[in-house]
PDBML (XML) file of the C-alpha atoms, coordinates in Angstrom:
<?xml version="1.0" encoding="UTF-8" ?>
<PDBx:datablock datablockName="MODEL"
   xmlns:PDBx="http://pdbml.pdb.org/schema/pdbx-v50.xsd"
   xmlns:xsi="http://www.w3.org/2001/XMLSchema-instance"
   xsi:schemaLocation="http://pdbml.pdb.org/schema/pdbx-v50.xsd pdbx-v50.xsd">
   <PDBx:atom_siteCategory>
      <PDBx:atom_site id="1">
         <PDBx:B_iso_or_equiv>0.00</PDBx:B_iso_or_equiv>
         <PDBx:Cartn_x>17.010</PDBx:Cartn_x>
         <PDBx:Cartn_y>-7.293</PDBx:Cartn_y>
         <PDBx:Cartn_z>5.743</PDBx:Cartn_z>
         <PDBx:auth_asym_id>A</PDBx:auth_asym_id>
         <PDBx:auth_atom_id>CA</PDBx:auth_atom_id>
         <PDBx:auth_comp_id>UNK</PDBx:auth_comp_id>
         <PDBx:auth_seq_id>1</PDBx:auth_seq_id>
         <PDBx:group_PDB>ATOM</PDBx:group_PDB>
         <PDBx:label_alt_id xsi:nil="true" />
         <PDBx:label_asym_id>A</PDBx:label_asym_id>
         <PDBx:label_atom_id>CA</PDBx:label_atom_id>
         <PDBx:label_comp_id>UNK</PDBx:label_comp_id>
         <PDBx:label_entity_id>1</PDBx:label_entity_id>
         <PDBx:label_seq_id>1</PDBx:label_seq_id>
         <PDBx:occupancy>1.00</PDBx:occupancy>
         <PDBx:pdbx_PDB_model_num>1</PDBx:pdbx_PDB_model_num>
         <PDBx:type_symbol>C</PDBx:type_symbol>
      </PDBx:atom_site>
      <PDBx:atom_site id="2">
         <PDBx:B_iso_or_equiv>0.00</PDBx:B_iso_or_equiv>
         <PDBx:Cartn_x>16.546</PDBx:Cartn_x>
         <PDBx:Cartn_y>-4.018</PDBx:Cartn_y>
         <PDBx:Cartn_z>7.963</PDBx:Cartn_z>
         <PDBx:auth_asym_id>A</PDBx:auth_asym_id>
         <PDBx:auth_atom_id>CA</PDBx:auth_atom_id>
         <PDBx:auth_comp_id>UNK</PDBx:auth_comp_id>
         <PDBx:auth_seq_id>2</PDBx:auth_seq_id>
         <PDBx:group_PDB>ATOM</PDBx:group_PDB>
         <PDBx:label_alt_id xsi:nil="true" />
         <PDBx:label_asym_id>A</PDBx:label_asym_id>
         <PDBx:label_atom_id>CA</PDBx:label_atom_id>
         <PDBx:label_comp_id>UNK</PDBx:label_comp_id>
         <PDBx:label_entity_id>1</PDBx:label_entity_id>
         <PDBx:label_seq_id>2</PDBx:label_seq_id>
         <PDBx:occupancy>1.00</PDBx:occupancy>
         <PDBx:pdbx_PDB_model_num>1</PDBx:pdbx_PDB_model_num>
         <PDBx:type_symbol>C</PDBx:type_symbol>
      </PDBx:atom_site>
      <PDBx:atom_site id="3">
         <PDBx:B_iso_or_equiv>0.00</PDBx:B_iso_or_equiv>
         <PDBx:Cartn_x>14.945</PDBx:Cartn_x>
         <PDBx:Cartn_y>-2.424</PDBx:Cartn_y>
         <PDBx:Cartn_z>4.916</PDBx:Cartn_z>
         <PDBx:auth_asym_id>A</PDBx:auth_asym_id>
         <PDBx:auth_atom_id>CA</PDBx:auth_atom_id>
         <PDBx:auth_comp_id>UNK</PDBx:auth_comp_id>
         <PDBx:auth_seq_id>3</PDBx:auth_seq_id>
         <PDBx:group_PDB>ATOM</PDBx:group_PDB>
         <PDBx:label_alt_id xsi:nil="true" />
         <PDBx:label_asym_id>A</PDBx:label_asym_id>
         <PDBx:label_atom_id>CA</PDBx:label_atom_id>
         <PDBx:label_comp_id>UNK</PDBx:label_comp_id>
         <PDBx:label_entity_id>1</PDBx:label_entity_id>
         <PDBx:label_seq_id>3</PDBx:label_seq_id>
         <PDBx:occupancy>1.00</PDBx:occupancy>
         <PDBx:pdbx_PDB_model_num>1</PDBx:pdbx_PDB_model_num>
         <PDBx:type_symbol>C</PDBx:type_symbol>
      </PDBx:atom_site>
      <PDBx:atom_site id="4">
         <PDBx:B_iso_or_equiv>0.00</PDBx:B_iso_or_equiv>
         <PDBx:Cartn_x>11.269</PDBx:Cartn_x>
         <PDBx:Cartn_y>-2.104</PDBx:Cartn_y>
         <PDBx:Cartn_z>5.796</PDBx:Cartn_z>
         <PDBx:auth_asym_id>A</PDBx:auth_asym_id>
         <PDBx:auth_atom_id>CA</PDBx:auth_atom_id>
         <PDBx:auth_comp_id>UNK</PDBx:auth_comp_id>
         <PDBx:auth_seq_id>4</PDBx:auth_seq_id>
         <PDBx:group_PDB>ATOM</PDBx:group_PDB>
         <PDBx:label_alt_id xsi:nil="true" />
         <PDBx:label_asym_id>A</PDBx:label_asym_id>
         <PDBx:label_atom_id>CA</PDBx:label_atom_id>
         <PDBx:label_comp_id>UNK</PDBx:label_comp_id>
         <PDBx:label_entity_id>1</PDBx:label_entity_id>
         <PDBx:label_seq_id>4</PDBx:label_seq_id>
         <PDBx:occupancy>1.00</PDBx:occupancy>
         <PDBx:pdbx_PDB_model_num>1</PDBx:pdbx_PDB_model_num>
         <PDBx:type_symbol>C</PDBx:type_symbol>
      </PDBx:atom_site>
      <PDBx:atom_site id="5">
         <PDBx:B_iso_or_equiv>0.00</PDBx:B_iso_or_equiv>
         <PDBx:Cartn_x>10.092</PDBx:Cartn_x>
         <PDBx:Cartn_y>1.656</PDBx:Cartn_y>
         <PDBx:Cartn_z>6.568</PDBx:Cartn_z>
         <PDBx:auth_asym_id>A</PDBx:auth_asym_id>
         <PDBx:auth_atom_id>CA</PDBx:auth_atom_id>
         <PDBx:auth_comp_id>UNK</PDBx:auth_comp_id>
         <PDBx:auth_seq_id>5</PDBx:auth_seq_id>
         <PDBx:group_PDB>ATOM</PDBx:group_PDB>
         <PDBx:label_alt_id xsi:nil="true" />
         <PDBx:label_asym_id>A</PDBx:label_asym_id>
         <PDBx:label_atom_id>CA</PDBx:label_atom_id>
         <PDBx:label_comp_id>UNK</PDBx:label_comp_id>
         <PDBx:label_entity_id>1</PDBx:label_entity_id>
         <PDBx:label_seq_id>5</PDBx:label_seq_id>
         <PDBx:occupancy>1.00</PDBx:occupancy>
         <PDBx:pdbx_PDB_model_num>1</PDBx:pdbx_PDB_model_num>
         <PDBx:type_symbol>C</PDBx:type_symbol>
      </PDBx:atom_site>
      <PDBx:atom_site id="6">
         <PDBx:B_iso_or_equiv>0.00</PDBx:B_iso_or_equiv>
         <PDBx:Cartn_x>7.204</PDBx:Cartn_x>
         <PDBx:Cartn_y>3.866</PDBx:Cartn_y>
         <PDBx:Cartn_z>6.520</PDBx:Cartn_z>
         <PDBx:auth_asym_id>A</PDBx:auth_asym_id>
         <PDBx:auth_atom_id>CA</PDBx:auth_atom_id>
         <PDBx:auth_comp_id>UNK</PDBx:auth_comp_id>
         <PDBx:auth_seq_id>6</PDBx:auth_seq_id>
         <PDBx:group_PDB>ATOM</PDBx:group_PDB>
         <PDBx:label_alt_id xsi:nil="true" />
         <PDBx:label_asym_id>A</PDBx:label_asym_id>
         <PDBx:label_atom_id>CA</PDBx:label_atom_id>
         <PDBx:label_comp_id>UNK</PDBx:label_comp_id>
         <PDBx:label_entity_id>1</PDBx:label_entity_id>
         <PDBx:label_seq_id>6</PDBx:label_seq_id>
         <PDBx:occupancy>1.00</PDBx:occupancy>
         <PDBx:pdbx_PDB_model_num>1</PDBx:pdbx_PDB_model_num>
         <PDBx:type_symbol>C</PDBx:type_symbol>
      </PDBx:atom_site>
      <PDBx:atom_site id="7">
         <PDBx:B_iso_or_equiv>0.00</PDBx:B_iso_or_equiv>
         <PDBx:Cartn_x>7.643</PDBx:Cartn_x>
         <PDBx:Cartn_y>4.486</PDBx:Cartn_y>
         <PDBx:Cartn_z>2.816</PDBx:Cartn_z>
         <PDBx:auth_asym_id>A</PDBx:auth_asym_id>
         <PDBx:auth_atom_id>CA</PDBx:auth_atom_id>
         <PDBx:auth_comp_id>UNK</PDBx:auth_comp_id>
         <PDBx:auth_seq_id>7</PDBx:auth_seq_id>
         <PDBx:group_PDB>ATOM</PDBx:group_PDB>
         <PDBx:label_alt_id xsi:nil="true" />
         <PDBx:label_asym_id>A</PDBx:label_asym_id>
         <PDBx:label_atom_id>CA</PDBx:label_atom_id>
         <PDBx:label_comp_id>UNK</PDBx:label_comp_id>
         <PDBx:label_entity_id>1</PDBx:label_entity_id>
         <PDBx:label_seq_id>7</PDBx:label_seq_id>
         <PDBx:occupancy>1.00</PDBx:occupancy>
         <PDBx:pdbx_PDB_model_num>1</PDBx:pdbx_PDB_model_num>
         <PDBx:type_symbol>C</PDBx:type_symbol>
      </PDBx:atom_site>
      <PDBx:atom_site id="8">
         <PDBx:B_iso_or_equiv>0.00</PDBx:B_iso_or_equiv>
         <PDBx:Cartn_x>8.221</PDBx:Cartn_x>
         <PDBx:Cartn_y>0.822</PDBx:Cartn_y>
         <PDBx:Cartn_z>1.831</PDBx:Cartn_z>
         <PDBx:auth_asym_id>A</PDBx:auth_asym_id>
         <PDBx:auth_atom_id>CA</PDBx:auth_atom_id>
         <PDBx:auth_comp_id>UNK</PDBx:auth_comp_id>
         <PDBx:auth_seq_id>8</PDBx:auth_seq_id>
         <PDBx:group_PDB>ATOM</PDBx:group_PDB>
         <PDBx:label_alt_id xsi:nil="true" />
         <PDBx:label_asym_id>A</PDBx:label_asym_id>
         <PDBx:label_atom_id>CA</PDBx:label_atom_id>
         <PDBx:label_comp_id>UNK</PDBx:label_comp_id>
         <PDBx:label_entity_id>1</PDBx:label_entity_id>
         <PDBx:label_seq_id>8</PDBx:label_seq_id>
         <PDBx:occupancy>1.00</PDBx:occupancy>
         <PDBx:pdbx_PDB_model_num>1</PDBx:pdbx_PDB_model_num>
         <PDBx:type_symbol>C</PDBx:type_symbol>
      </PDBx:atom_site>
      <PDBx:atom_site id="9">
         <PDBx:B_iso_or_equiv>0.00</PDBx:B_iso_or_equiv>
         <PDBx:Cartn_x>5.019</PDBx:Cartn_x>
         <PDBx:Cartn_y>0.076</PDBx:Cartn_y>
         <PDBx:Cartn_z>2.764</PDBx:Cartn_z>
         <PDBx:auth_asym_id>A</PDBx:auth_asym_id>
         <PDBx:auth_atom_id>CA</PDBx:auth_atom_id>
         <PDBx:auth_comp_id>UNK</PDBx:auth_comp_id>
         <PDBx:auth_seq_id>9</PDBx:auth_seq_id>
         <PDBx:group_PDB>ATOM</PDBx:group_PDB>
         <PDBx:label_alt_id xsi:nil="true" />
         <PDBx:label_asym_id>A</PDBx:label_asym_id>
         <PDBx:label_atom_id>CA</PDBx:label_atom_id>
         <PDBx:label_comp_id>UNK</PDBx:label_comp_id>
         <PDBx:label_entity_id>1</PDBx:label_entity_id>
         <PDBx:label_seq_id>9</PDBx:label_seq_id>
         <PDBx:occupancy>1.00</PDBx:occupancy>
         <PDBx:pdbx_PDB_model_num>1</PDBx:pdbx_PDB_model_num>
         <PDBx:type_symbol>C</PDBx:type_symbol>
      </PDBx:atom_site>
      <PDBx:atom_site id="10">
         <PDBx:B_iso_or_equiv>0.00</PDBx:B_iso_or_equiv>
         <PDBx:Cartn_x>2.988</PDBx:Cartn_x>
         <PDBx:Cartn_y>2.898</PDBx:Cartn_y>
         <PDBx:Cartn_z>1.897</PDBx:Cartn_z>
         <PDBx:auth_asym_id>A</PDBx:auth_asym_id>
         <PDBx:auth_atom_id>CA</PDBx:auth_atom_id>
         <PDBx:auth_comp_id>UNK</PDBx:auth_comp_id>
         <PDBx:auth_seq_id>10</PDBx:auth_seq_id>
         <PDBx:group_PDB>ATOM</PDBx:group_PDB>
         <PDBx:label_alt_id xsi:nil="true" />
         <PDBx:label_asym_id>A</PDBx:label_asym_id>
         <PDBx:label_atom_id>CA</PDBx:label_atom_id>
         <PDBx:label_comp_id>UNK</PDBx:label_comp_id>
         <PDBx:label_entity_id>1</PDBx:label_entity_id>
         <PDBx:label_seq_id>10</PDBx:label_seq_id>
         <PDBx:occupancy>1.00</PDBx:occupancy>
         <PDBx:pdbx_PDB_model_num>1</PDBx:pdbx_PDB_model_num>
         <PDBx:type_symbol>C</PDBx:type_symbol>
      </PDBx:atom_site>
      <PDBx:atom_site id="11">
         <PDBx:B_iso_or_equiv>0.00</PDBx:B_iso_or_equiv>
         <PDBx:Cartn_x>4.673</PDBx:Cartn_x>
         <PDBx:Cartn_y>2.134</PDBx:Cartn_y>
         <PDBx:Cartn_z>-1.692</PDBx:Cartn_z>
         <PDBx:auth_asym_id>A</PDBx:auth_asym_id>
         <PDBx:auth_atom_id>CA</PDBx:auth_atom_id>
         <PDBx:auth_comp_id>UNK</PDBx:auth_comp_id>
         <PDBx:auth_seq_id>11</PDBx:auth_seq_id>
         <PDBx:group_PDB>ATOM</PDBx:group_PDB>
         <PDBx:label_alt_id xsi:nil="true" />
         <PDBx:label_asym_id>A</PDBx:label_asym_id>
         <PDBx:label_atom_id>CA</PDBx:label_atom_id>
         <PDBx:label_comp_id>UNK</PDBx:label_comp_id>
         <PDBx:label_entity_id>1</PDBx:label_entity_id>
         <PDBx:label_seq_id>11</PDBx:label_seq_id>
         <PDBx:occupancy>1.00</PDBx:occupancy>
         <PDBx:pdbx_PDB_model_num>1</PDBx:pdbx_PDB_model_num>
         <PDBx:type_symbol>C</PDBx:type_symbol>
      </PDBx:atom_site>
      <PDBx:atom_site id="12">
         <PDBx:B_iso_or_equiv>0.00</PDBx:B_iso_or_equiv>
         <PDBx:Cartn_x>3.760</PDBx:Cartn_x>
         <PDBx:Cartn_y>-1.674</PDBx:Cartn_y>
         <PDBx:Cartn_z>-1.543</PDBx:Cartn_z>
         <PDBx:auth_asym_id>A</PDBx:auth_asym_id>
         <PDBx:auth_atom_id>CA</PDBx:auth_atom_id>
         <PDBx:auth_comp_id>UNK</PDBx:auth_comp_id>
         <PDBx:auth_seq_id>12</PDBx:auth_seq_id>
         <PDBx:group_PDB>ATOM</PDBx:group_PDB>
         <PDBx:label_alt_id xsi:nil="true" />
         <PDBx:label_asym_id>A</PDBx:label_asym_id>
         <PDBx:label_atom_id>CA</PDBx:label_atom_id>
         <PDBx:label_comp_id>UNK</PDBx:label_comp_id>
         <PDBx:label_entity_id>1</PDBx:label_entity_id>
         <PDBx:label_seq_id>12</PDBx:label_seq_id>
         <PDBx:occupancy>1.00</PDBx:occupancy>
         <PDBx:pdbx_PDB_model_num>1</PDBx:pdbx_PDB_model_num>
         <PDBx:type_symbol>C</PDBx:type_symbol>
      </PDBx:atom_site>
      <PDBx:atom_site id="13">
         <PDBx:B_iso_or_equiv>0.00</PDBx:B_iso_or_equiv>
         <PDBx:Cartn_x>0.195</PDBx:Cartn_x>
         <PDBx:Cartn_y>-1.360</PDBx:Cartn_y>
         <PDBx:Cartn_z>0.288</PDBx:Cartn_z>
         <PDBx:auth_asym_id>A</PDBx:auth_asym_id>
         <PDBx:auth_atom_id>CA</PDBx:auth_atom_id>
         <PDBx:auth_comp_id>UNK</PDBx:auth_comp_id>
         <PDBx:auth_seq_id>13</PDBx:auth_seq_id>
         <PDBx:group_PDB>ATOM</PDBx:group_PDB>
         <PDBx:label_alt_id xsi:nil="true" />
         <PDBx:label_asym_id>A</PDBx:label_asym_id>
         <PDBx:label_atom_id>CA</PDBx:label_atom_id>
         <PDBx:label_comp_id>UNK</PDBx:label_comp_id>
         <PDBx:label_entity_id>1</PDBx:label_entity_id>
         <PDBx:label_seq_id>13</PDBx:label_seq_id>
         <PDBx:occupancy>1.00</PDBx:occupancy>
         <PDBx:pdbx_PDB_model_num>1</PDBx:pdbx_PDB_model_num>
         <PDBx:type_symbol>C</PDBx:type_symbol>
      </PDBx:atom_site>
      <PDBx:atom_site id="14">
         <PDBx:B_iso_or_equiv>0.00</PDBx:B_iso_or_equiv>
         <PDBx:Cartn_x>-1.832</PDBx:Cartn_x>
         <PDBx:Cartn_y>2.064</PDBx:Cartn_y>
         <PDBx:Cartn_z>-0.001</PDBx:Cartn_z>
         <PDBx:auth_asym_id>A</PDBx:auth_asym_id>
         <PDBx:auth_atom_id>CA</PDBx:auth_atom_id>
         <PDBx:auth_comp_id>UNK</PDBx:auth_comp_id>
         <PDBx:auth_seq_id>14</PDBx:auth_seq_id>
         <PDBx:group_PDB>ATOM</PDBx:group_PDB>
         <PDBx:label_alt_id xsi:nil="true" />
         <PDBx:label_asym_id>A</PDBx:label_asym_id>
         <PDBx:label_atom_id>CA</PDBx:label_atom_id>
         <PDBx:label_comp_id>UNK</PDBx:label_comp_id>
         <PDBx:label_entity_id>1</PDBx:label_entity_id>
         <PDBx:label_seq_id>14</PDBx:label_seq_id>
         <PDBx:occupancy>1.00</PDBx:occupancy>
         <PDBx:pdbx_PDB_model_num>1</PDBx:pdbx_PDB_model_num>
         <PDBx:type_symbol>C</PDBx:type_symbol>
      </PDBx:atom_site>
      <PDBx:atom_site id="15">
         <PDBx:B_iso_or_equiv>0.00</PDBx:B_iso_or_equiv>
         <PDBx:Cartn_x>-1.904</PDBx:Cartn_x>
         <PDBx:Cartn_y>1.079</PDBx:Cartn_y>
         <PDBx:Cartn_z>-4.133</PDBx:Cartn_z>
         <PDBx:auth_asym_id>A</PDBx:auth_asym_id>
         <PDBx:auth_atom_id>CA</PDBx:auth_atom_id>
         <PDBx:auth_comp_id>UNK</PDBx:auth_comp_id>
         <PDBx:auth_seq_id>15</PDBx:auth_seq_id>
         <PDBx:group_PDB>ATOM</PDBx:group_PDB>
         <PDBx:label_alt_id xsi:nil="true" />
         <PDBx:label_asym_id>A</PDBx:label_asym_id>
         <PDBx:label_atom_id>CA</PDBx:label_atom_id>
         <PDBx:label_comp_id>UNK</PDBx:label_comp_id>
         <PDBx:label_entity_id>1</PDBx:label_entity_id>
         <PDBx:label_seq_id>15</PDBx:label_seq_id>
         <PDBx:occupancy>1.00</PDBx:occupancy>
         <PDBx:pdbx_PDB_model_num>1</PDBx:pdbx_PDB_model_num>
         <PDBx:type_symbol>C</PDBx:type_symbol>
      </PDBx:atom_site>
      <PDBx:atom_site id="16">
         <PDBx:B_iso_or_equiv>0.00</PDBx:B_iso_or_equiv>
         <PDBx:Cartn_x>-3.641</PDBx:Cartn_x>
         <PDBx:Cartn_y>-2.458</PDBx:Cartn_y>
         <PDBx:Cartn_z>-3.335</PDBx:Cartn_z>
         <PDBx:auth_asym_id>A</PDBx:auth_asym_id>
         <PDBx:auth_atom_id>CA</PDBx:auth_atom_id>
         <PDBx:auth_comp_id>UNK</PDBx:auth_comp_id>
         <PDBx:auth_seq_id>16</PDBx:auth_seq_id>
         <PDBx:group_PDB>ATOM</PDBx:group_PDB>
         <PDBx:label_alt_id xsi:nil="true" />
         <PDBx:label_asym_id>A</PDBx:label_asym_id>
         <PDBx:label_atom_id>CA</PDBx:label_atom_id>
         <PDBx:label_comp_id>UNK</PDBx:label_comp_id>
         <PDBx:label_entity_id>1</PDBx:label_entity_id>
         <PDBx:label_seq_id>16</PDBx:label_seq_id>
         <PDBx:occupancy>1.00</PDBx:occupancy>
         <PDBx:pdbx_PDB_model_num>1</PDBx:pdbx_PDB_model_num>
         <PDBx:type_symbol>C</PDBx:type_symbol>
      </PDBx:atom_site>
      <PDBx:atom_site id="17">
         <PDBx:B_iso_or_equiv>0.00</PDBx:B_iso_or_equiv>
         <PDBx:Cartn_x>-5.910</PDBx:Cartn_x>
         <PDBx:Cartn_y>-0.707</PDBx:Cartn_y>
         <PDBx:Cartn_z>-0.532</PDBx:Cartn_z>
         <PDBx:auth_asym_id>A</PDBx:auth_asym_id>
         <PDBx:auth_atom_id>CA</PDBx:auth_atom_id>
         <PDBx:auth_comp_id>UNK</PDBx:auth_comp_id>
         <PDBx:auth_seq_id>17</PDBx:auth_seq_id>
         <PDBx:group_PDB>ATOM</PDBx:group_PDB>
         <PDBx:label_alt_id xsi:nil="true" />
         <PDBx:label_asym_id>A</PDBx:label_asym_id>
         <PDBx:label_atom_id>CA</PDBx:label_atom_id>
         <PDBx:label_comp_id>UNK</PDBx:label_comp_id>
         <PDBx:label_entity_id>1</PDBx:label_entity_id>
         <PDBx:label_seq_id>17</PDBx:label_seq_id>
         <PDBx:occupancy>1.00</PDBx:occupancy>
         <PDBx:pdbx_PDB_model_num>1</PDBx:pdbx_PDB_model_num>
         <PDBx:type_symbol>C</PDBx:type_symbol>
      </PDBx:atom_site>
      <PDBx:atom_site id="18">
         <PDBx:B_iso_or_equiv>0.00</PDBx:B_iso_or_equiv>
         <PDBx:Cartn_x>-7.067</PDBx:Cartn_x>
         <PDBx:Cartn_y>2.328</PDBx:Cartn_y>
         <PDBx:Cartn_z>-3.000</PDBx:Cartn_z>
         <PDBx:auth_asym_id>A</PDBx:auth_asym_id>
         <PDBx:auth_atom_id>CA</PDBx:auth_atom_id>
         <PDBx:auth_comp_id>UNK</PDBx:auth_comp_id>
         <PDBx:auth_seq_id>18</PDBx:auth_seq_id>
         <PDBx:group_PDB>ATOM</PDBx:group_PDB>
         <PDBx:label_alt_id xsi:nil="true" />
         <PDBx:label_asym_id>A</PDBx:label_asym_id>
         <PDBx:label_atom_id>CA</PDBx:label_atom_id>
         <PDBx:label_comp_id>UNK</PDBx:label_comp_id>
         <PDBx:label_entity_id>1</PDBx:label_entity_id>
         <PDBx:label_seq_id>18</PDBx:label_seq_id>
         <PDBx:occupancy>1.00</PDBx:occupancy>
         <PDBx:pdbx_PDB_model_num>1</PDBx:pdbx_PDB_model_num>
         <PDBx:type_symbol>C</PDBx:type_symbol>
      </PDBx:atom_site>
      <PDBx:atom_site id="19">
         <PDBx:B_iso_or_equiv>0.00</PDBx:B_iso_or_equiv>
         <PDBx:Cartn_x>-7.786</PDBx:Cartn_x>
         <PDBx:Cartn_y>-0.293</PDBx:Cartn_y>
         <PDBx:Cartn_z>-5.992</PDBx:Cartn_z>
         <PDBx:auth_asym_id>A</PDBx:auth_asym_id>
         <PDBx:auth_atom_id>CA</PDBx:auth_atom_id>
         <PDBx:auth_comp_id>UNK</PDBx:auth_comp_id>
         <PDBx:auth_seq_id>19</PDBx:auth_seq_id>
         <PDBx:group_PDB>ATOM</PDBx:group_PDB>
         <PDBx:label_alt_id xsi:nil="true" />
         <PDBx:label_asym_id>A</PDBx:label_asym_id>
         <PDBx:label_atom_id>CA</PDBx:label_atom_id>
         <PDBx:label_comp_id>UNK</PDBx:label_comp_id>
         <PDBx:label_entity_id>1</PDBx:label_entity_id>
         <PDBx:label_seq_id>19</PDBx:label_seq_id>
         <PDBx:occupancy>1.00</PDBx:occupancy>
         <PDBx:pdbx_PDB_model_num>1</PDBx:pdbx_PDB_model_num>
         <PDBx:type_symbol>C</PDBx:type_symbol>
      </PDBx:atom_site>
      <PDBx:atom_site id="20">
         <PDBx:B_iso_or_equiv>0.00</PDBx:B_iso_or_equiv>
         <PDBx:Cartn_x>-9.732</PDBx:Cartn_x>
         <PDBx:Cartn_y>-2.151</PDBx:Cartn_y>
         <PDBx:Cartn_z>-3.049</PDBx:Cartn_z>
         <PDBx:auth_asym_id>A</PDBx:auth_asym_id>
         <PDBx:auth_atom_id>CA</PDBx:auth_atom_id>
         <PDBx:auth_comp_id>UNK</PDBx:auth_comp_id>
         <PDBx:auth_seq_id>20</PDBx:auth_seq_id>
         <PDBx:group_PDB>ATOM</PDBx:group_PDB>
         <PDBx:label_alt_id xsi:nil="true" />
         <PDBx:label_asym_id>A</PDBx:label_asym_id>
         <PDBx:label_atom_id>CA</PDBx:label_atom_id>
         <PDBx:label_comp_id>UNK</PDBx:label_comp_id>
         <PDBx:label_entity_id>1</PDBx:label_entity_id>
         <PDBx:label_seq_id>20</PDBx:label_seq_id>
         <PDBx:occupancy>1.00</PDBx:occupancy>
         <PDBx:pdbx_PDB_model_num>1</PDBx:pdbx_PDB_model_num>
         <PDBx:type_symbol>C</PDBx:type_symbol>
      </PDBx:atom_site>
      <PDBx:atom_site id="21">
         <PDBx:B_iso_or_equiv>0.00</PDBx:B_iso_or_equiv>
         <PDBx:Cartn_x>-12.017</PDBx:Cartn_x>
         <PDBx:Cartn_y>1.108</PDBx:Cartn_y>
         <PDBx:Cartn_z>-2.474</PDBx:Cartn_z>
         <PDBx:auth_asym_id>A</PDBx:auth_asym_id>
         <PDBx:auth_atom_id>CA</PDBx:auth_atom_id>
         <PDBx:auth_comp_id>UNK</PDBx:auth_comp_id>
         <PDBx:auth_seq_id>21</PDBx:auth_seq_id>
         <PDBx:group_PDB>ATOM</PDBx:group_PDB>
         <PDBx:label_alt_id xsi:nil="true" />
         <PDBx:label_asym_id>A</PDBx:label_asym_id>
         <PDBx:label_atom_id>CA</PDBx:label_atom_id>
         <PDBx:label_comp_id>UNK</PDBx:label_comp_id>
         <PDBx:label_entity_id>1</PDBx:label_entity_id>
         <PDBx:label_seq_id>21</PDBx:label_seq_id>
         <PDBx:occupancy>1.00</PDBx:occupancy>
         <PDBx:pdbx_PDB_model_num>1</PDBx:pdbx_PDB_model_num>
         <PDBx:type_symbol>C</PDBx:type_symbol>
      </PDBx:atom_site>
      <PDBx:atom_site id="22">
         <PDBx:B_iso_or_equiv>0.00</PDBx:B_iso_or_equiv>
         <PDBx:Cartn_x>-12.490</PDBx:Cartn_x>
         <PDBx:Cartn_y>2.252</PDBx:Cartn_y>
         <PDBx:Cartn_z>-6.272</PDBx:Cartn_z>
         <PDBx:auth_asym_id>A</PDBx:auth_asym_id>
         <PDBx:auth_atom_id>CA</PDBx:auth_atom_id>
         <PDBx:auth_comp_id>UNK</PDBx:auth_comp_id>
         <PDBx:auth_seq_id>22</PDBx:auth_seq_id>
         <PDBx:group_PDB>ATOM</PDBx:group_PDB>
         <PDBx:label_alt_id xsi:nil="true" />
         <PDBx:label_asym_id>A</PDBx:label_asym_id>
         <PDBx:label_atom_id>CA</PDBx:label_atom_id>
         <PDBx:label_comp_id>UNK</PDBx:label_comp_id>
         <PDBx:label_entity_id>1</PDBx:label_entity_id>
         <PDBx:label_seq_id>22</PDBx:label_seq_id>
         <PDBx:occupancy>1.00</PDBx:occupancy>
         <PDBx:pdbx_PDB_model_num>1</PDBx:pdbx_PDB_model_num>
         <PDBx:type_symbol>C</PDBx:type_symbol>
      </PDBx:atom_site>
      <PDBx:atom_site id="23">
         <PDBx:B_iso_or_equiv>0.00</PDBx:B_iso_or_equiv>
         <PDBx:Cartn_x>-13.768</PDBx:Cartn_x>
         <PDBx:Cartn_y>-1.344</PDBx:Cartn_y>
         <PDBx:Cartn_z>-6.259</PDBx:Cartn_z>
         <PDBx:auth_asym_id>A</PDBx:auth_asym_id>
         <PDBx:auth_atom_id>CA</PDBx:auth_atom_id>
         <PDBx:auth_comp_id>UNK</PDBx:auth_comp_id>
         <PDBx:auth_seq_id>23</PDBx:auth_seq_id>
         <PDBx:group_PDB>ATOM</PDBx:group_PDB>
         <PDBx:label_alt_id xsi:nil="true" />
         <PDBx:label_asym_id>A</PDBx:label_asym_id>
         <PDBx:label_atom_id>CA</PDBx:label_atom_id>
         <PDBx:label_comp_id>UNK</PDBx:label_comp_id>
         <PDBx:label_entity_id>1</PDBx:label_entity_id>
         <PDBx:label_seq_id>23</PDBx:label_seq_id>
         <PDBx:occupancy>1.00</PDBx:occupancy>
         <PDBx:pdbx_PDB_model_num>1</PDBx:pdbx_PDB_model_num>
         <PDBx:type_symbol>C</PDBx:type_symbol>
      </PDBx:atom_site>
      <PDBx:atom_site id="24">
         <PDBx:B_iso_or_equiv>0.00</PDBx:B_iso_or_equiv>
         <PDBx:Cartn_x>-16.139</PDBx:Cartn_x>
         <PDBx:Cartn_y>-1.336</PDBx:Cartn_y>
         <PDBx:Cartn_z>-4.109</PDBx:Cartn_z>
         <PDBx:auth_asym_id>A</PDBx:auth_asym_id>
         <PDBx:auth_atom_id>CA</PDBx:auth_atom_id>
         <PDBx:auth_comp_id>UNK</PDBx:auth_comp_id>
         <PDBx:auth_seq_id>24</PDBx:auth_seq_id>
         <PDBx:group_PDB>ATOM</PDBx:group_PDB>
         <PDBx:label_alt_id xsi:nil="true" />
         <PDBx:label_asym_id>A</PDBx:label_asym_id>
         <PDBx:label_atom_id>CA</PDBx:label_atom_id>
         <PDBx:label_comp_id>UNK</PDBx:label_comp_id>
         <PDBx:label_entity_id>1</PDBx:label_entity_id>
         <PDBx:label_seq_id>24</PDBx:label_seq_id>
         <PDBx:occupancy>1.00</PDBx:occupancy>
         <PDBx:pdbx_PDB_model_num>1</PDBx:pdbx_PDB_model_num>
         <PDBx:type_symbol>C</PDBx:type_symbol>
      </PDBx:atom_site>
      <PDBx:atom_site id="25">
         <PDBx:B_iso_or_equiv>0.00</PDBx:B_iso_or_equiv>
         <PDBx:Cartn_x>-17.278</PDBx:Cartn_x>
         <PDBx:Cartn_y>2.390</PDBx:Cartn_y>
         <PDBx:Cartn_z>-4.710</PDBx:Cartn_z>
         <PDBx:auth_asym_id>A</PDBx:auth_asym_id>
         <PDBx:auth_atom_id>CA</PDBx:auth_atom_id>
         <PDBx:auth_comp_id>UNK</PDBx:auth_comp_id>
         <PDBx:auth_seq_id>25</PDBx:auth_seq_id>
         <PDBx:group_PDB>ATOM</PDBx:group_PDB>
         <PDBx:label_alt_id xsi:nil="true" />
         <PDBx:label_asym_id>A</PDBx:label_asym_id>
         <PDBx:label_atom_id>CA</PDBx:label_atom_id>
         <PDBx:label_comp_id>UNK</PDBx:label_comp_id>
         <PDBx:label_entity_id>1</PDBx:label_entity_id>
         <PDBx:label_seq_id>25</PDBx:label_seq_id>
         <PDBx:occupancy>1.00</PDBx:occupancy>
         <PDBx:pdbx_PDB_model_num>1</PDBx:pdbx_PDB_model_num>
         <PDBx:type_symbol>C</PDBx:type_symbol>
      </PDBx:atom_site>
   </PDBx:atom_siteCategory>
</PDBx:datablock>
């Protein structure tokens, strides 16, 4: 849809990538 940008996917992966982390800390 031309709507994917920098912020779109900090807002739909850096979430699922920190909960990864805290998990494994």
């Amino acid at each position: 849809m031309g709507e994917l940008d920098l912020s779109c996917i900090k807002r739909l992966f850096l979430p699922v990538l920190l909960a990864f982390l805290l998990i494994g800390l």
